[in-house]
Protein backbone atom coordinates (compact mmCIF):
# COMPACT_ATOMS: atom_id res chain seq x y z
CA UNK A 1 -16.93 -27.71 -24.09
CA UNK A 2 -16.56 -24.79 -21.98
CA UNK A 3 -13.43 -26.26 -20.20
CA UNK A 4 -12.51 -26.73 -23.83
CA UNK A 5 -11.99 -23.52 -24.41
CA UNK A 6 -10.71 -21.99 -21.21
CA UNK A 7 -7.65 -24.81 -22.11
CA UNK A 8 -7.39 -23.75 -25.67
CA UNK A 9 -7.30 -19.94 -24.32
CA UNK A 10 -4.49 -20.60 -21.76
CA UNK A 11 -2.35 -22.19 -24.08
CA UNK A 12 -3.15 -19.55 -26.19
CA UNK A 13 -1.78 -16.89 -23.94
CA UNK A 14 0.91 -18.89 -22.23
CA UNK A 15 2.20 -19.50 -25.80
CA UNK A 16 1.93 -15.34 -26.77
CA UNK A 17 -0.55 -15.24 -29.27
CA UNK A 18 -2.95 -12.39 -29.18
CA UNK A 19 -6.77 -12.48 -29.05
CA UNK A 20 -9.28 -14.93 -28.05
CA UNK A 21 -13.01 -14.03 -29.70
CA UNK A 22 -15.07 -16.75 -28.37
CA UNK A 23 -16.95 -15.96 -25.64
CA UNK A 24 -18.69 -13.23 -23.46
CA UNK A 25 -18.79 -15.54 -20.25
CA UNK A 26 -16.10 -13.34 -18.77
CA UNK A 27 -16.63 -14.62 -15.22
CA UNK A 28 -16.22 -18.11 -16.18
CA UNK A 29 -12.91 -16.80 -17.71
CA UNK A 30 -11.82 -15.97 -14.80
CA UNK A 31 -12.50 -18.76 -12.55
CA UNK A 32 -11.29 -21.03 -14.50
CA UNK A 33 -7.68 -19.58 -14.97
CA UNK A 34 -8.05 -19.16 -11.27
CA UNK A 35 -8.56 -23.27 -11.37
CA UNK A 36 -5.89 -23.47 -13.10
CA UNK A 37 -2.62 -24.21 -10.85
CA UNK A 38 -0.03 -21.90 -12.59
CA UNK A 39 2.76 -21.69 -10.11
CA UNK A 40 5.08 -19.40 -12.40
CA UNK A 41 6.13 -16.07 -11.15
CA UNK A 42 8.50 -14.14 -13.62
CA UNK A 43 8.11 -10.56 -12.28
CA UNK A 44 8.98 -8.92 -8.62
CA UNK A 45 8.06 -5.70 -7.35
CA UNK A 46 7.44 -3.86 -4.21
CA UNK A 47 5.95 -6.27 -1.83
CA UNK A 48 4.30 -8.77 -4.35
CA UNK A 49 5.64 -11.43 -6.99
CA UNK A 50 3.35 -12.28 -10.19
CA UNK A 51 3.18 -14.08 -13.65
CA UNK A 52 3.43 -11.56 -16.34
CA UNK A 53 1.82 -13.35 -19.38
CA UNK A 54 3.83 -13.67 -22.67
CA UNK A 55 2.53 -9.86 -25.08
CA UNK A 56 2.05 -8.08 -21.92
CA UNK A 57 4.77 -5.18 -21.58
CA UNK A 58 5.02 -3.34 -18.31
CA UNK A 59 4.96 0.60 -18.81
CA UNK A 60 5.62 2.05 -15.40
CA UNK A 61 6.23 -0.07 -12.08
CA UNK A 62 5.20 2.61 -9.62
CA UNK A 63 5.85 0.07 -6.62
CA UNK A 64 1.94 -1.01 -5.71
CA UNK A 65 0.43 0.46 -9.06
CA UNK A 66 1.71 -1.03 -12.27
CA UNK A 67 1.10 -0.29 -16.00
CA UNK A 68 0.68 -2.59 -18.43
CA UNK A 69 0.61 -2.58 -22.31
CA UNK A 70 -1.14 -5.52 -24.22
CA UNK A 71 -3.29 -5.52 -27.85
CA UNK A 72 -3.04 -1.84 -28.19
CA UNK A 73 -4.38 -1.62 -24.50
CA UNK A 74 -3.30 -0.34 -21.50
CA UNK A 75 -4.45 -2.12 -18.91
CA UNK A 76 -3.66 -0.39 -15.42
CA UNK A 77 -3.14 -2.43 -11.57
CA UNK A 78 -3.61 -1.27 -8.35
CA UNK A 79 -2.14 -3.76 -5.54
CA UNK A 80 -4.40 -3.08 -1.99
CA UNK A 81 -2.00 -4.17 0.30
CA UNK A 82 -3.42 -2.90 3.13
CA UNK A 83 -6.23 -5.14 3.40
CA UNK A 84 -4.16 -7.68 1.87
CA UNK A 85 -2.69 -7.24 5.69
CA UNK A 86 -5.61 -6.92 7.44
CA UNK A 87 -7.59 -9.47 5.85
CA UNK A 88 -10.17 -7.23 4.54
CA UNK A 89 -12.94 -8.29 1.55
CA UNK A 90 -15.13 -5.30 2.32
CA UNK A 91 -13.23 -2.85 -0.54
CA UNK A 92 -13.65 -6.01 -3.20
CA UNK A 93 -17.34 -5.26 -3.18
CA UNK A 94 -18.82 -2.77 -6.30
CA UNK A 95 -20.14 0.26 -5.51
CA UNK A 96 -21.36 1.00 -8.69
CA UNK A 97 -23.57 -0.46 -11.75
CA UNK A 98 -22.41 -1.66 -14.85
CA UNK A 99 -24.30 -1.15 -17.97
CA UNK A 100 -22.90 -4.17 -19.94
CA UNK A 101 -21.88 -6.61 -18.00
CA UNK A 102 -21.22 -7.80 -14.11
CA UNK A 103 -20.94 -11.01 -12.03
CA UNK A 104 -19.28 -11.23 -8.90
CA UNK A 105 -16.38 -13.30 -8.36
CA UNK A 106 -16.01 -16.06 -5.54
CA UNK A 107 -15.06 -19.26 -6.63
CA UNK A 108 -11.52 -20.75 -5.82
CA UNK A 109 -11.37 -18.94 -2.39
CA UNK A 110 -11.39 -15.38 -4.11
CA UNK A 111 -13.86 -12.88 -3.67
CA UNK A 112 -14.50 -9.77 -5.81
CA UNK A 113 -16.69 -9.25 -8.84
CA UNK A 114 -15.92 -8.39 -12.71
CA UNK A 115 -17.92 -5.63 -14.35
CA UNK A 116 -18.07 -3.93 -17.71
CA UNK A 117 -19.18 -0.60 -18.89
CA UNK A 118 -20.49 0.36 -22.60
CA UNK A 119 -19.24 3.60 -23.36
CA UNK A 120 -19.10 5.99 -26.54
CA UNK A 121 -15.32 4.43 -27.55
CA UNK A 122 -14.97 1.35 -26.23
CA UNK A 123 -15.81 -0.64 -23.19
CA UNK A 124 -14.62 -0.37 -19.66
CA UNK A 125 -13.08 -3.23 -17.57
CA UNK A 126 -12.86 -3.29 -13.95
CA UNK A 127 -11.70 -7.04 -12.22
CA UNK A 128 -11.24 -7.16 -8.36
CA UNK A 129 -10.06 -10.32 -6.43
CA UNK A 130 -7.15 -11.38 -4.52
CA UNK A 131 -6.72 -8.11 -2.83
CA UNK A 132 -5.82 -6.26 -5.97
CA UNK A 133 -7.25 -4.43 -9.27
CA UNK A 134 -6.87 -4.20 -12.98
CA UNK A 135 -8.64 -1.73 -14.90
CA UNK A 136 -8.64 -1.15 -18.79
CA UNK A 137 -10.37 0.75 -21.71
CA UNK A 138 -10.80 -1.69 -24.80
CA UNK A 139 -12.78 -2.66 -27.86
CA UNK A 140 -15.48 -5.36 -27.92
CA UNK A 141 -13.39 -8.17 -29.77
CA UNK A 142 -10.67 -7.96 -27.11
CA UNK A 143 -12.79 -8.07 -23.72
CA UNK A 144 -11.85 -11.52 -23.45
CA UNK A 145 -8.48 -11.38 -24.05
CA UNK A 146 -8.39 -8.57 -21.88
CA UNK A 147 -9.53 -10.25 -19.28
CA UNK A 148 -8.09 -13.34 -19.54
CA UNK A 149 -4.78 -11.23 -18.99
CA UNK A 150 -5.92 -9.36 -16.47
CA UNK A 151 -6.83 -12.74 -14.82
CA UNK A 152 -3.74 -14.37 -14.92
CA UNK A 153 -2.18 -11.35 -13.38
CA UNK A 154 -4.26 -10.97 -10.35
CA UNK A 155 -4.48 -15.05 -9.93
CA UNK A 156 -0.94 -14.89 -9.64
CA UNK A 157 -0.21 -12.50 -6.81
CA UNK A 158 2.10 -13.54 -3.72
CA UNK A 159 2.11 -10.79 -1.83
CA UNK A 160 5.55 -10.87 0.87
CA UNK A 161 4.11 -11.05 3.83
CA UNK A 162 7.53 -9.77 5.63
CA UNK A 163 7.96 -6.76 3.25
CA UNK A 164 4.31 -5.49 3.87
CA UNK A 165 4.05 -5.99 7.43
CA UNK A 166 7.60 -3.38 7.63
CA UNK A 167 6.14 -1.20 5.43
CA UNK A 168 2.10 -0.62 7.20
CA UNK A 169 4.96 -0.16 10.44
CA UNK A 170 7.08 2.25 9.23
CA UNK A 171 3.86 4.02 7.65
CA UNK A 172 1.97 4.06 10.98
CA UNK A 173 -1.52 3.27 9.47
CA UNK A 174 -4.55 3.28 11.25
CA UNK A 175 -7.10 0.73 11.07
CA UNK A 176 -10.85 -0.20 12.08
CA UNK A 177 -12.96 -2.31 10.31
CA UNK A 178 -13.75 -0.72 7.24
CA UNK A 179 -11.09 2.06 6.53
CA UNK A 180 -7.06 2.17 6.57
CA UNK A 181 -5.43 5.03 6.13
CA UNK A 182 -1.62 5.19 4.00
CA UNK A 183 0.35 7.79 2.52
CA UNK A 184 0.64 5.08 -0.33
CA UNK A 185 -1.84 4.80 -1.74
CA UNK A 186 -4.12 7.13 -0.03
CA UNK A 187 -6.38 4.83 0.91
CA UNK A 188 -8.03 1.47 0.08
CA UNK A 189 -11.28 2.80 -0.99
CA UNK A 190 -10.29 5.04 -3.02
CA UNK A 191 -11.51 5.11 -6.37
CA UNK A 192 -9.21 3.65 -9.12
CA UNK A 193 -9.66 6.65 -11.42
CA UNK A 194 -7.49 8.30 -9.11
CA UNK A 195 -4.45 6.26 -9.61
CA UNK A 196 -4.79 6.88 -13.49
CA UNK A 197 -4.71 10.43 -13.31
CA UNK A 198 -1.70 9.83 -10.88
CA UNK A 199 0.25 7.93 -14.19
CA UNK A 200 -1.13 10.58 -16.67
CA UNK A 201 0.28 13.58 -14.31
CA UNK A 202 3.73 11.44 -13.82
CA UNK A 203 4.69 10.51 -16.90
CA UNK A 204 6.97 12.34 -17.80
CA UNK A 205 8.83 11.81 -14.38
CA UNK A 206 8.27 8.07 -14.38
CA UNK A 207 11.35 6.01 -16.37
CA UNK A 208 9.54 3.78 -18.86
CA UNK A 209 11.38 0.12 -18.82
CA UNK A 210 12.72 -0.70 -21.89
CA UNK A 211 11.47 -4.25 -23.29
CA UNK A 212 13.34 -7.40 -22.56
């Protein structure tokens, strides 16, 4: 029944409709979209190709960070490319506790974890897996569209292995086994609160893309 659903939902958002109520088994959300071989990529940027689902608008491509619009949400992605190079899991692990919700994530060959906050005016969404992050404020009936989304976004990523390799060279990062230092982004552990301040302060120098 589960697997049901999980169909039902993908056609759902492969097909641009806009909320699925149904269940608060987020991780299971998750692994199964990652199951699910989806080989369409319809968006490039800097370094990375991935499948932008049908309702999902980009706001601001700010070459490894992206913003995204979706069921009056904005749902925010931060691409680590530097251990996407070196091959490191150890920034995919939480360092903090979630009040609502959290499971890690390592089925299909990812690893990384999902976790929810309950706050005053919504609820927080943090999902970390294939060397990347999406984060996003929402209300309760659209955590699992939300995440669905935010699934099929980070499921998707190819990173170019050619582009990022030139750019960690021309960068001159340093690297042990932990910690990699970049000019951009600062650094791989830092924390994702961070970036959104970074669109909030550049907004008004960042060109919004018009809709297609």
């Amino acid at each position: 029944m589960k697997r049901l659903f999980i169909f039902v939902l993908l056609l759902i958002l492969m097909t641009g409709c806009s909320r699925i109520d149904n269940t608060e088994d987020y991780v299971s959300i998750v692994n199964e979209i990652s199951a699910y071989d989806n080989k369409e990529l319809n968006t490039a940027t800097m370094g990375y190709k991935y499948y932008l689902p049908m309702g999902v608008r980009i706001n601001k491509d700010l070459e490894f960070n992206q913003e995204f619009s979706v069921l009056n949400t904005k749902m925010y992605l931060y691409v680590d490319v530097v251990s996407y190079y070196y091959k490191n899991f150890t920034n995919n692990k939480v360092d903090v506790e979630f009040n609502y919700y959290y499971e890690p994530i390592s089925g299909n060959g990812n690893f990384g974890y999902i976790g929810i906050n309950e706050e005053e005016d919504g609820y927080f969404v943090e999902i970390v897996y294939n060397y990347a992050r999406i984060e996003a404020y929402t209300n309760k009936s659209s955590l699992s569209s939300i995440v669905s989304y935010a699934s099929l976004i980070l499921d998707s990523i190819e990173y170019n292995d050619k582009l990022i390799e030139t750019f960690i060279n021309e960068n001159d990062i340093s690297s042990n086994d932990t910690v990699y230092n970049i000019k951009k982004p600062n650094d791989t552990e830092s924390k994702f609160s961070q970036y959104l301040q970074e669109y909030v302060q550049e907004e008004d120098q960042i060109t919004i893309l018009p809709e297609e």
